[in-house]
N, C-alpha and C. Protein backbone atom coordinates (compact mmCIF):
# COMPACT_ATOMS: atom_id res chain seq x y z
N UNK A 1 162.02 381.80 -98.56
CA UNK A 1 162.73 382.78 -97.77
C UNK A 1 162.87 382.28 -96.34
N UNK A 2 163.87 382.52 -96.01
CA UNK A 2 164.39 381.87 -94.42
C UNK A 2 164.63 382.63 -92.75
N UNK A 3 162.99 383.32 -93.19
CA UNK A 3 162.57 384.19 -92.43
C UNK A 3 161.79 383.75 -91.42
N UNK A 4 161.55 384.25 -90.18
CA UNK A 4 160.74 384.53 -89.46
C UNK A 4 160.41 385.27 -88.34
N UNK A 5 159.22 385.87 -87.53
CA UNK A 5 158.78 386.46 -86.79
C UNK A 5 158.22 385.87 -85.47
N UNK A 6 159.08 385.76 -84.40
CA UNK A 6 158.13 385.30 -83.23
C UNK A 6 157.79 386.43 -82.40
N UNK A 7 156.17 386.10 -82.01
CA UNK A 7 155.63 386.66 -80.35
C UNK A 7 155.75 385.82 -79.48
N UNK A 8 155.90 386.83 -77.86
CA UNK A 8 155.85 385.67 -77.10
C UNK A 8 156.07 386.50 -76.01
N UNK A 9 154.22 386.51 -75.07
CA UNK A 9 153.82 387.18 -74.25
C UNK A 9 153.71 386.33 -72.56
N UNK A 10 153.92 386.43 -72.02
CA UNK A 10 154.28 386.08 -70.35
C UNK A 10 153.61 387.65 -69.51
N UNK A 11 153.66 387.00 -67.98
CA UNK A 11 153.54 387.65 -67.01
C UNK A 11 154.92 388.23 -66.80
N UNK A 12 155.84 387.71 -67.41
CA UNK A 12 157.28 388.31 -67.16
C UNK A 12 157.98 389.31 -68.21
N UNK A 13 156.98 388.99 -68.70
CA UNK A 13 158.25 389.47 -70.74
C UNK A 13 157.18 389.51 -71.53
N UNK A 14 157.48 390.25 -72.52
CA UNK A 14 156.76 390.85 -73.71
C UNK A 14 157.57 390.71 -74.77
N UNK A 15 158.01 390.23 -75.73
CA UNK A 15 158.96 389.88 -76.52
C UNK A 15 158.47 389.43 -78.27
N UNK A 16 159.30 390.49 -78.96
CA UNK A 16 159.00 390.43 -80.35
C UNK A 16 160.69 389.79 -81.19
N UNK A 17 160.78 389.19 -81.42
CA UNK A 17 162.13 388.28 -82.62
C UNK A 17 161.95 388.32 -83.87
N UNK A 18 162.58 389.33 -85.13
CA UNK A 18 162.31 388.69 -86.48
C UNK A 18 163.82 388.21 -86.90
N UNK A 19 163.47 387.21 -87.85
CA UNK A 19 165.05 386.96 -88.13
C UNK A 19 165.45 386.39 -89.17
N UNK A 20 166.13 387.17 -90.46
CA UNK A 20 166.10 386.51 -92.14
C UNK A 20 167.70 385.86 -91.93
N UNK A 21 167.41 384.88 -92.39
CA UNK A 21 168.95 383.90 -92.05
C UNK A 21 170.11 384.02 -93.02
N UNK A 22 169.29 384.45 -94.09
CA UNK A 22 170.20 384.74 -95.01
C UNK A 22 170.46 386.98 -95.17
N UNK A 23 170.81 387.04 -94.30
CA UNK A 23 170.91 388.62 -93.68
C UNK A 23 172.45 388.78 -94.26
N UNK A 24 172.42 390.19 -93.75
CA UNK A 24 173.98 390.78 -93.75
C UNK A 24 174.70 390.78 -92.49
N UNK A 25 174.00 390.69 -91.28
CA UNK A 25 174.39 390.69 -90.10
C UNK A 25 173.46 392.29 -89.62
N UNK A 26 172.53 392.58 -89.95
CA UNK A 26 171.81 393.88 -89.78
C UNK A 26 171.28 393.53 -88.26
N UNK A 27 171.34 394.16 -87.46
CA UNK A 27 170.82 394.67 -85.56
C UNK A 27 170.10 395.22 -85.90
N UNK A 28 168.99 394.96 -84.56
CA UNK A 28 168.59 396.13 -83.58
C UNK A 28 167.74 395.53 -82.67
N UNK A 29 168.30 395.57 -81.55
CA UNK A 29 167.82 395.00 -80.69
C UNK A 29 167.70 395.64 -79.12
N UNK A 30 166.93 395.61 -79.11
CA UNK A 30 166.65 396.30 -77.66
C UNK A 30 165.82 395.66 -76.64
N UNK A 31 166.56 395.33 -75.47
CA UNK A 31 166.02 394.31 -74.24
C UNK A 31 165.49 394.97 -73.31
N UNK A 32 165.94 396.24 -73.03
CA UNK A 32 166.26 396.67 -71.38
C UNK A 32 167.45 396.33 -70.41
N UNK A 33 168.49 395.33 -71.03
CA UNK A 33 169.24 395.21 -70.88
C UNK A 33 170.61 395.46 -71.46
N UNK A 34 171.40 396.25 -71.55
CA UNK A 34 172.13 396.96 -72.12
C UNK A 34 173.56 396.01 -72.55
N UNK A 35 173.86 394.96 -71.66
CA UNK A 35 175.24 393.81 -71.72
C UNK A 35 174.46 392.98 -72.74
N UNK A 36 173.28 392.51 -72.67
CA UNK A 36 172.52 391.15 -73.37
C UNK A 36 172.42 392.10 -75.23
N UNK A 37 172.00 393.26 -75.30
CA UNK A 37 171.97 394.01 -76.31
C UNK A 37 172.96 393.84 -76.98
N UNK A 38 174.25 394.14 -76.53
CA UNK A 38 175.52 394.22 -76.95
C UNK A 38 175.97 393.48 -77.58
N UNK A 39 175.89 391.63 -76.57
CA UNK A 39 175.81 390.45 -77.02
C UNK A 39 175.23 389.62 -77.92
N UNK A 40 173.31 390.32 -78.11
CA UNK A 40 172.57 389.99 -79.23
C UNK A 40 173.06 390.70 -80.98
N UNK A 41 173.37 391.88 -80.58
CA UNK A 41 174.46 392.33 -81.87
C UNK A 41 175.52 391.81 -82.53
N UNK A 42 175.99 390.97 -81.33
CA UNK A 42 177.40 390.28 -81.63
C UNK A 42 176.95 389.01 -82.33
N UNK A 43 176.10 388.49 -81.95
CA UNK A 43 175.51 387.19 -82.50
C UNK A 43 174.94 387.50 -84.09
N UNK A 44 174.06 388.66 -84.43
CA UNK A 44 173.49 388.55 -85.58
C UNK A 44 174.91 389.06 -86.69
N UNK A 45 175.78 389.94 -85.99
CA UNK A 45 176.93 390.64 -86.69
C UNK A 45 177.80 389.24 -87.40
N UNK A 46 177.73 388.06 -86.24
CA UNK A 46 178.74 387.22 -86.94
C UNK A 46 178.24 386.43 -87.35
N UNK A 47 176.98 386.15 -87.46
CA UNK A 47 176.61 385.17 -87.95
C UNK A 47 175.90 385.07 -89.39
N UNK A 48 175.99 386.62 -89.55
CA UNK A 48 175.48 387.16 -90.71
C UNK A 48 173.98 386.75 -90.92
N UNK A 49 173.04 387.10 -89.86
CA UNK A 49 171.73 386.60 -89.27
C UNK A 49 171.49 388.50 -88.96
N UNK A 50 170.10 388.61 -90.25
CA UNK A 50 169.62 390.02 -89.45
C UNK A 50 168.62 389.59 -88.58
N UNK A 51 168.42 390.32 -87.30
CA UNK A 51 168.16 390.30 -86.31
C UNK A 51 167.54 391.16 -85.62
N UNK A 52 166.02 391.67 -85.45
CA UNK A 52 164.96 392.37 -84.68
C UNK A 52 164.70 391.88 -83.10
N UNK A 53 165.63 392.01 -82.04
CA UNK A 53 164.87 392.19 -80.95
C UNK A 53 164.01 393.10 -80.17
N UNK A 54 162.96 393.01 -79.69
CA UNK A 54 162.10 393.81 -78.98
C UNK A 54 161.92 392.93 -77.34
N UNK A 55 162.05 393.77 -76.33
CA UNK A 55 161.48 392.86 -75.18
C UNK A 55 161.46 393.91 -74.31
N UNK A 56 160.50 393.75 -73.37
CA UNK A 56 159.81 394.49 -72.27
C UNK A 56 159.45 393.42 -71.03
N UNK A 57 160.69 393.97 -70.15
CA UNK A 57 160.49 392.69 -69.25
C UNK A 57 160.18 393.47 -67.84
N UNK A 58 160.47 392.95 -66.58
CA UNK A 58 160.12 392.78 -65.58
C UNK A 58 162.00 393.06 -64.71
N UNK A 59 162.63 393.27 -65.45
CA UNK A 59 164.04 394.25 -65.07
C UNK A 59 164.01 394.75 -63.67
N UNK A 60 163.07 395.65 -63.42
CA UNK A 60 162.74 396.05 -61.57
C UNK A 60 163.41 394.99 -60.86
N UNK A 61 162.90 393.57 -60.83
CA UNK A 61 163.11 392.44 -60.11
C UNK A 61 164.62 392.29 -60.45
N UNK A 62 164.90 391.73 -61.95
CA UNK A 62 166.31 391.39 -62.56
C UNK A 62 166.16 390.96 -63.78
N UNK A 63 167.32 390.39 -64.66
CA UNK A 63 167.44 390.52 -66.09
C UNK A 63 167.13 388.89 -66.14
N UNK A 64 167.05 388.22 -65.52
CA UNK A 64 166.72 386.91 -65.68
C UNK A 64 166.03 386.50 -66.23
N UNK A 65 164.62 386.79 -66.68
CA UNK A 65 163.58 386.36 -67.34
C UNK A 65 163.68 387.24 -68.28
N UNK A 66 164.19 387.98 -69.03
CA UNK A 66 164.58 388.80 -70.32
C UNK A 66 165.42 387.93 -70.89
N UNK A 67 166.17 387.61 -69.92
CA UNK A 67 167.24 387.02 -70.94
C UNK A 67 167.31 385.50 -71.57
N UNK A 68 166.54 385.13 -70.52
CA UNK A 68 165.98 383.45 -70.42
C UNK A 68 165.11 383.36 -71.61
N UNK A 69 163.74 384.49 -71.52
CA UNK A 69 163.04 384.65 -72.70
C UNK A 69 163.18 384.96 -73.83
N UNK A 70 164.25 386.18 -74.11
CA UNK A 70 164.70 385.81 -75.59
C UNK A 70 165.54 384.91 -76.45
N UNK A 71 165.89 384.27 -74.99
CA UNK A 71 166.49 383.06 -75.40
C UNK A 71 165.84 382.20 -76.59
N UNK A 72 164.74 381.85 -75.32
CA UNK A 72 163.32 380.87 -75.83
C UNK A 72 162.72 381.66 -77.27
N UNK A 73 162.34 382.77 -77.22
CA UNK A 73 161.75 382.95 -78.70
C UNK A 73 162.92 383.05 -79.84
N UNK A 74 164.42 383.49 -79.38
CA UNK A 74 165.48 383.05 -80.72
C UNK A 74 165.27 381.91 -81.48
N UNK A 75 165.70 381.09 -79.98
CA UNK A 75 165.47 379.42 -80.59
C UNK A 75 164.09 378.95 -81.38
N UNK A 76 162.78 379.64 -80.71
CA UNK A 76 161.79 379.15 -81.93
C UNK A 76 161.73 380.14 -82.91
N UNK A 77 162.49 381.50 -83.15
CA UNK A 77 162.48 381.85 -84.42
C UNK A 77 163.60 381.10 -86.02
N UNK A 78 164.39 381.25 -84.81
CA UNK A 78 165.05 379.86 -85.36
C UNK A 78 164.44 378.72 -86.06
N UNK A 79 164.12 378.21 -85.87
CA UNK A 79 163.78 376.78 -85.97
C UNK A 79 162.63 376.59 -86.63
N UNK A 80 161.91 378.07 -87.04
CA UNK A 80 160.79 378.08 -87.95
C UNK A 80 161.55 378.90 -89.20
N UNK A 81 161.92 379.81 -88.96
CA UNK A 81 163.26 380.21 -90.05
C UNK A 81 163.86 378.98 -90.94
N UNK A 82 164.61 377.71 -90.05
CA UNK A 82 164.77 376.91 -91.03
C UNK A 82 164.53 376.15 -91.95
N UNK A 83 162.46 376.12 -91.38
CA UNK A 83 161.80 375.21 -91.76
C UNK A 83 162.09 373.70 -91.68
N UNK A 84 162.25 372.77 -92.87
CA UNK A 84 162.42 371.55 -93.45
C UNK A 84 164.18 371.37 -93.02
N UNK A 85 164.79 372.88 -92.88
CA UNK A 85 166.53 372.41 -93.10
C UNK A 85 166.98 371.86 -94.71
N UNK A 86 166.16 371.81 -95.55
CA UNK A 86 166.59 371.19 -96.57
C UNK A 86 168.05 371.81 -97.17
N UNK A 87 168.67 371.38 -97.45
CA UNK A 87 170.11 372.01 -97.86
C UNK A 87 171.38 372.46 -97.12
N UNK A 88 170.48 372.67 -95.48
CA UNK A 88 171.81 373.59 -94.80
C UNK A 88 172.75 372.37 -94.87
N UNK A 89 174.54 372.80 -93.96
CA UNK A 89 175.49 371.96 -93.67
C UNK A 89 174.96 371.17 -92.07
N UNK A 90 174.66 371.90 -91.67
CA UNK A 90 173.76 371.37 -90.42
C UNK A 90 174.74 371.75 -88.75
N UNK A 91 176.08 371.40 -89.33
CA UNK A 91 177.58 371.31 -88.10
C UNK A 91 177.77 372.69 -88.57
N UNK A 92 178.23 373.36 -87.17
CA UNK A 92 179.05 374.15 -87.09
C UNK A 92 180.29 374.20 -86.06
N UNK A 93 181.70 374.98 -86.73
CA UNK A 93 182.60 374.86 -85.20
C UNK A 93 183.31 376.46 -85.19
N UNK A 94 183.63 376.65 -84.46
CA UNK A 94 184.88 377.51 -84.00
C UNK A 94 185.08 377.70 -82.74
N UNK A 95 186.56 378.03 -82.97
CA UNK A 95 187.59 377.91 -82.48
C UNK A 95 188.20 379.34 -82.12
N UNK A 96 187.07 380.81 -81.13
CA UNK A 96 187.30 381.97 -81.46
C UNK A 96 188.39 382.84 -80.34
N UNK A 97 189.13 383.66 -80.58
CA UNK A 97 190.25 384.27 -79.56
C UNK A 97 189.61 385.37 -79.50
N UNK A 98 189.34 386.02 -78.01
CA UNK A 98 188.86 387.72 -77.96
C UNK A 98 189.99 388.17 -76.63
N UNK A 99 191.13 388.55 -76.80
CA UNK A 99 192.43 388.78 -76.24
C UNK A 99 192.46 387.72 -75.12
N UNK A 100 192.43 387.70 -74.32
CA UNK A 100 192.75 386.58 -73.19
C UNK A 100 191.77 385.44 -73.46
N UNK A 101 190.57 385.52 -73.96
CA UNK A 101 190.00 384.56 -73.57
C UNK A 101 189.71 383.44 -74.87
N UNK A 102 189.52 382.43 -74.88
CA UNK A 102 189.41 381.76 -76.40
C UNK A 102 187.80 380.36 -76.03
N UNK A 103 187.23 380.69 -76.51
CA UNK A 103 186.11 379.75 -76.77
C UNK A 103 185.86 379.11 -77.99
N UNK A 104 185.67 377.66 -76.91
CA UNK A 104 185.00 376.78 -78.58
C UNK A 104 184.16 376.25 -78.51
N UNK A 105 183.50 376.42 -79.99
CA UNK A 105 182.30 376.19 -80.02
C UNK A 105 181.41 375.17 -81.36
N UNK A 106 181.04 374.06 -80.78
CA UNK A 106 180.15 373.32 -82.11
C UNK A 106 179.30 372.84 -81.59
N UNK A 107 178.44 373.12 -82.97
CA UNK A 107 176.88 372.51 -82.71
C UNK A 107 176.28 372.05 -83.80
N UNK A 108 175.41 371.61 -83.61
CA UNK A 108 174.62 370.54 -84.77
C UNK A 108 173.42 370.93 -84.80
N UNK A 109 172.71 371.52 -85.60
CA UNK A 109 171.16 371.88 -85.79
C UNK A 109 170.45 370.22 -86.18
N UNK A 110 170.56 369.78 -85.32
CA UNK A 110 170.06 368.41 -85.30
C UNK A 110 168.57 368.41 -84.33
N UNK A 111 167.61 369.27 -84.21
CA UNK A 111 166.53 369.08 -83.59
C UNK A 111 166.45 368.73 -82.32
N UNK A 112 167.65 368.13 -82.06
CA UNK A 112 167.78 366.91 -80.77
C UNK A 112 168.27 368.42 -79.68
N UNK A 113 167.59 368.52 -78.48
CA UNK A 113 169.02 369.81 -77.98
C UNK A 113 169.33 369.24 -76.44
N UNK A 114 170.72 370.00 -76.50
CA UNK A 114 171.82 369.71 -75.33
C UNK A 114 172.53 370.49 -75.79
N UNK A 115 172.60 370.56 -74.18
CA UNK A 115 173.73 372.00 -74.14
C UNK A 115 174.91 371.40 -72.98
N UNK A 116 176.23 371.40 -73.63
CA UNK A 116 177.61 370.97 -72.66
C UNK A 116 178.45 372.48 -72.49
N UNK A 117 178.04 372.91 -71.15
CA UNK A 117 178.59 373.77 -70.58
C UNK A 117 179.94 373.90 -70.08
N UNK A 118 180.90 374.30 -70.50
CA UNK A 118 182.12 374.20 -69.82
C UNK A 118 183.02 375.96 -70.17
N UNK A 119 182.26 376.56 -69.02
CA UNK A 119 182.75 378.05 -69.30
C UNK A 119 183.04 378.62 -67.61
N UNK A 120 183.60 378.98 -67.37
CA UNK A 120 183.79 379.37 -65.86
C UNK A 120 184.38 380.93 -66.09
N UNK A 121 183.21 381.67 -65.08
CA UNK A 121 183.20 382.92 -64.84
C UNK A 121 184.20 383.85 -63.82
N UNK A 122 184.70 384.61 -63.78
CA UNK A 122 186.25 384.87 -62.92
C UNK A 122 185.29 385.83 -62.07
N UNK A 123 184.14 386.39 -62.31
CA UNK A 123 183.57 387.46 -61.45
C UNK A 123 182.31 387.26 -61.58
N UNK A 124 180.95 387.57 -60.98
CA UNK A 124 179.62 387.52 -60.35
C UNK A 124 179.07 388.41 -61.56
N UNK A 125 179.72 389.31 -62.04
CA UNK A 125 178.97 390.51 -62.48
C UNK A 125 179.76 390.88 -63.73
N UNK A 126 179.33 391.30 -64.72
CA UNK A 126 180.30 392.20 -66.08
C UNK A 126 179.06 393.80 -65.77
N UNK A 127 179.75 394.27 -65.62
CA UNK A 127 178.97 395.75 -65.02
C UNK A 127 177.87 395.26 -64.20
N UNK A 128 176.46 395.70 -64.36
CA UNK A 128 175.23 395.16 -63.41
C UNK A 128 174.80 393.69 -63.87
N UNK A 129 175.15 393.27 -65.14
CA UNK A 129 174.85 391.82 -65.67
C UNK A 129 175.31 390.82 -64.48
N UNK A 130 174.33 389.86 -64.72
CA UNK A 130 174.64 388.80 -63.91
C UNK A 130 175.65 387.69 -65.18
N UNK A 131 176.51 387.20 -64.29
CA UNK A 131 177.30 386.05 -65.80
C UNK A 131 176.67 384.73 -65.89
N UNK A 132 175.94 384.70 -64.86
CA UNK A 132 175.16 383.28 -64.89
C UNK A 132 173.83 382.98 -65.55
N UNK A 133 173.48 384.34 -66.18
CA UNK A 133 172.59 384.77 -67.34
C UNK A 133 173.01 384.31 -68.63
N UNK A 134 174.18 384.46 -68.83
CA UNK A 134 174.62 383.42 -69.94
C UNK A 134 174.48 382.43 -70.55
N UNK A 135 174.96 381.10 -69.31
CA UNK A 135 174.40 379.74 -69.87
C UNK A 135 172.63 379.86 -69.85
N UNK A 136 171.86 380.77 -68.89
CA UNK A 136 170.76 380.71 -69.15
C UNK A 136 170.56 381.14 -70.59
N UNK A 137 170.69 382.22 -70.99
CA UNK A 137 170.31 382.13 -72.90
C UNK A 137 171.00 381.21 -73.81
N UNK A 138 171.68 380.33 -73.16
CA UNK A 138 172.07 379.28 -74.63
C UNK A 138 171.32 377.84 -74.04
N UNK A 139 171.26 378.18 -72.74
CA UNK A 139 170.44 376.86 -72.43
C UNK A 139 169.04 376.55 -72.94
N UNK A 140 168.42 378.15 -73.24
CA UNK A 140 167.42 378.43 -73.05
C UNK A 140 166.80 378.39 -75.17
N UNK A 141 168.31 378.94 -75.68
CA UNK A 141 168.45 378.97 -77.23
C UNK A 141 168.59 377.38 -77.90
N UNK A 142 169.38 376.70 -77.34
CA UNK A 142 169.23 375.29 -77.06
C UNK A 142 168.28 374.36 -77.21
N UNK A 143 167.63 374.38 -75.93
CA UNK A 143 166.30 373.89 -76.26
C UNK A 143 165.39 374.15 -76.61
N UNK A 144 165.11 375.56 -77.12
CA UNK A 144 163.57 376.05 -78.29
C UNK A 144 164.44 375.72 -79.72
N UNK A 145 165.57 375.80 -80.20
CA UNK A 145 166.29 375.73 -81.25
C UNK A 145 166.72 374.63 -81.82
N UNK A 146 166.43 373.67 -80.99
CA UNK A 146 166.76 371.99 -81.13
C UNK A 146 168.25 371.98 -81.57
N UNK A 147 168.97 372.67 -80.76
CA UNK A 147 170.75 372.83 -81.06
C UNK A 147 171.24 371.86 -80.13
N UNK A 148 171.99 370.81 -80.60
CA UNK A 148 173.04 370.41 -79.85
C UNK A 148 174.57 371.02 -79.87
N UNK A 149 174.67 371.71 -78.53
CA UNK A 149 175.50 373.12 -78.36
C UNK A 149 176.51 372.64 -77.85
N UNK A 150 177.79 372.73 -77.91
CA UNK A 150 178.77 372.50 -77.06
C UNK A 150 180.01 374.00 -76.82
N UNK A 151 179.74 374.54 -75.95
CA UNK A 151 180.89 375.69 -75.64
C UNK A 151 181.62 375.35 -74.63
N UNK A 152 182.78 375.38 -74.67
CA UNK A 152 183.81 375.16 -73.72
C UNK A 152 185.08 376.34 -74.35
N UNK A 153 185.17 377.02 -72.71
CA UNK A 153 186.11 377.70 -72.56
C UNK A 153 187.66 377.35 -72.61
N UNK A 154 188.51 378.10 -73.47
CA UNK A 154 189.86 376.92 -73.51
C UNK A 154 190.65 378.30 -72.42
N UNK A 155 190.37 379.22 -72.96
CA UNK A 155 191.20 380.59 -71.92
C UNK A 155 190.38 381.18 -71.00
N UNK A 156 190.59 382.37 -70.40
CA UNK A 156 189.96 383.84 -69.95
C UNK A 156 190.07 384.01 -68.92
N UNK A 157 190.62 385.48 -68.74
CA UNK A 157 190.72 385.59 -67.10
C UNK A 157 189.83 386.77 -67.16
N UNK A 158 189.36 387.78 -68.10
CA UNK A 158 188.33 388.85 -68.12
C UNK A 158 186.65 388.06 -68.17
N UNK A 159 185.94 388.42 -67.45
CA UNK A 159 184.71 388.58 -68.04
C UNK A 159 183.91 388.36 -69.09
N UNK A 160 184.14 389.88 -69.10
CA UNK A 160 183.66 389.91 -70.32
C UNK A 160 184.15 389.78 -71.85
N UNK A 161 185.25 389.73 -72.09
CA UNK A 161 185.81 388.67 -72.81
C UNK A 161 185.59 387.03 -73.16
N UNK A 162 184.96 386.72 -72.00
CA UNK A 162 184.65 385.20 -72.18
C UNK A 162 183.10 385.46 -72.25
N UNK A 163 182.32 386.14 -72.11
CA UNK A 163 181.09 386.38 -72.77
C UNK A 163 180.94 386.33 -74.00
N UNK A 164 181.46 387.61 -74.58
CA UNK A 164 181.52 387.93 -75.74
C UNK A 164 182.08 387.02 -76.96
N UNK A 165 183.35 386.12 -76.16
CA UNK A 165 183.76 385.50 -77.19
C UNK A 165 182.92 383.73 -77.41
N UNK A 166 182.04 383.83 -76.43
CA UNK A 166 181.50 382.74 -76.37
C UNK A 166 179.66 382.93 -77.21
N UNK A 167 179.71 383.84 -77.35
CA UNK A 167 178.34 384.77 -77.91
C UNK A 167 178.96 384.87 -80.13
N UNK A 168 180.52 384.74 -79.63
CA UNK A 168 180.97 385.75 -81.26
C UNK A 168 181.20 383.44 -81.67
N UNK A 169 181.93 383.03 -80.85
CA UNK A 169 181.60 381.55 -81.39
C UNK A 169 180.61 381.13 -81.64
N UNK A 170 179.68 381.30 -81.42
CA UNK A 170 178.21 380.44 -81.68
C UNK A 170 177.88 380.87 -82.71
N UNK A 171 178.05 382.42 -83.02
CA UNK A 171 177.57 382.98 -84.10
C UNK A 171 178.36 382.53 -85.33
N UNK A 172 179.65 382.42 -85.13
CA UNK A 172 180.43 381.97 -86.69
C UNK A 172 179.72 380.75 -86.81
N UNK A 173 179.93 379.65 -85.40
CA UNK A 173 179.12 377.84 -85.80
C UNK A 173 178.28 377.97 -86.38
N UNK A 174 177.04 379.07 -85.96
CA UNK A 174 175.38 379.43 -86.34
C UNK A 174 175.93 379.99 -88.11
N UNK A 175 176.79 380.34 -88.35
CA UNK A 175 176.86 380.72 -89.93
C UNK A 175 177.30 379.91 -90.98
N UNK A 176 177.94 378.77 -90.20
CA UNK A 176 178.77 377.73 -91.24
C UNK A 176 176.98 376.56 -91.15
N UNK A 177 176.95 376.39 -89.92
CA UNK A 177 176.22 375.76 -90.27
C UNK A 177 174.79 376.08 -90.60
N UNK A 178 173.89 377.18 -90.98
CA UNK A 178 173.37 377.87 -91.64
C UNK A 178 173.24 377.81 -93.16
N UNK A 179 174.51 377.97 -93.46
CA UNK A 179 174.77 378.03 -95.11
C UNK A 179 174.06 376.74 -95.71
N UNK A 180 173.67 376.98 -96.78
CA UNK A 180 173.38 376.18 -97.97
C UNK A 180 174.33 375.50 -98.67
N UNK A 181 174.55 374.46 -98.64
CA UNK A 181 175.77 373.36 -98.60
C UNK A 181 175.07 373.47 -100.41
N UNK A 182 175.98 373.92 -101.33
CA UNK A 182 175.94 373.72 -102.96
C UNK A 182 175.56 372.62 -103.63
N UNK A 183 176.22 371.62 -102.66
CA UNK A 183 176.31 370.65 -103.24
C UNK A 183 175.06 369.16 -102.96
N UNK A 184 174.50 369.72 -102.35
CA UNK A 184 173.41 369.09 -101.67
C UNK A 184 172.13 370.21 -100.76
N UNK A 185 171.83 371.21 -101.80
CA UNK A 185 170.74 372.52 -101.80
C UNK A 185 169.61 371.67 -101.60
N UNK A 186 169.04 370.49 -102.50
CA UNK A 186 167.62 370.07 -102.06
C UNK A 186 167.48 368.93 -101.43
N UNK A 187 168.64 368.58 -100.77
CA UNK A 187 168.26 367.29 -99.19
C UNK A 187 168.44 368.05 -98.22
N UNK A 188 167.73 367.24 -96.94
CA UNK A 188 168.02 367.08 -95.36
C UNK A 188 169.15 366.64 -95.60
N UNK A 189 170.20 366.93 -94.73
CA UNK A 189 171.36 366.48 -94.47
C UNK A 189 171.86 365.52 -93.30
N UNK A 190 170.92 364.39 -93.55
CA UNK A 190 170.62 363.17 -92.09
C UNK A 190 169.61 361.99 -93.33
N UNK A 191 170.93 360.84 -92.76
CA UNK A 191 170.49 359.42 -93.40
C UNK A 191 168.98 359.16 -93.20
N UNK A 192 168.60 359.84 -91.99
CA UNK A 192 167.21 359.69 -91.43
C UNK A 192 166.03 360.26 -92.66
N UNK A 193 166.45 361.39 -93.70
CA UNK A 193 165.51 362.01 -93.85
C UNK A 193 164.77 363.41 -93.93
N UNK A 194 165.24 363.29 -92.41
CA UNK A 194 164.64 364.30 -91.37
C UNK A 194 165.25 364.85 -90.02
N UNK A 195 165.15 366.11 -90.03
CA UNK A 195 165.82 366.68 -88.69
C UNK A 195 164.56 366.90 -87.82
C-alpha cells in the first residue's frame, strides 16, 4: 500500500501529513492558512492523491513557516509513500491553462531534487497570502521529495490564476508520474537500479 503518515514538530509548526497515492483525490486539509488550503486541495484533487493536512503554526508572525513546513513534511510523506518506486513511470508533464494564465510543468521523481523556477508574480499579495510563499512550498516539496521540478510560467496576468494553475500542474505531473507503468509494475524505472 502506497501510504503514508508524517509528524513533524518545530518551534514554528506542528504538522501532521497522511497520504495514500493511490486515492481518489479525497481533502482535508487545514493550515491556518486559508489561500495554501485551497491550493493543498487543488493538488490532492488533481493528482488523485488523498490527502490529510493538519498544521498549527506560528501565523501571528506570518504564513511562512506553515507553508515552508508543509512543504517539507509533503515531500517526506512522499517519498516514504513511494517507497522502492518499483513500477511507477517516474516523468511527469503538463501543459495546464487556468483562463489567462498557463503553466508548465515536469518533473522526475528521480531522488535527485532541483527546482527551476520561472514564474513571475504581477502582485505582492493574492488576498493576505504572500506569492513568494509559493516557490517556498515547491522549493521546499522539492527537496524533502527528491523531485526534480521544473515550472515555468508561459502566461498570466492574475495572481491567482498563476498560483493555482501552477499548484493544478504539478498535480496532473505528480499523477502521470505516480501511476504504475503496466508494463514494467516490478522494476525501478532507472538503468541504475535505483532511485
Amino acid at each position: 500500500m502506497r501510504r503514508a503518515t508524517i509528524s513533524r514538530q518545530t518551534a514554528e509548526t506542528e504538522i501532521t501529513v497522511t497520504l495514500d497515492l493511490d486515492g481518489t483525490g479525497r481533502y482535508d486539509n487545514k493550515t491556518g492558512v486559508g489561500f495554501f488550503d485551497h491550493m493543498l486541495d487543488q493538488l490532492a484533487r488533481h493528482a488523485l492523491i488523498d490527502m490529510t493536512v493538519r498544521c498549527t503554526g506560528d501565523v501571528h508572525i506570518d504564513d511562512h513557516h506553515s507553508v515552508e513546513d508543509v512543504g517539507i513534511a509533503l515531500g517526506q510523506a512522499l517519498t516514504q509513500a513511494m517507497g522502492d518506486k518499483k513500477g511507477i513511470r517516474r516523468y511527469g508533464e503538463c501543459a495546464l491553462p487556468m483562463d489567462d494564465a498557463q503553466i508548465r510543468c515536469a518533473l522526475d521523481l528521480s531522488g535527485r531534487p532541483f527546482l527551476v523556477w520561472n514564474v513571475i508574480f504581477p502582485t505582492q499579495k493574492i488576498g493576505q497570502f504572500d506569492t513568494e510563499l509559493v516557490r517556498e512550498f515547491f522549493q521546499a516539496l522539492s527537496t524533502h521529495g527528491g523531485i526534480t521540478l521544473h515550472l515555468d510560467q508561459v502566461h498570466g496576468v492574475n495572481s491567482h490564476h498563476i498560483a493555482e494553475a501552477a499548484f493544478k500542474a504539478c498535480a496532473r505531473a505528480l499523477r502521470d508520474a505516480l501511476d504504475i507503468d503496466p508494463r514494467k509494475a516490478d522494476a525501478i524505472p532507472s538503468t541504475k537500479g535505483i532511485l
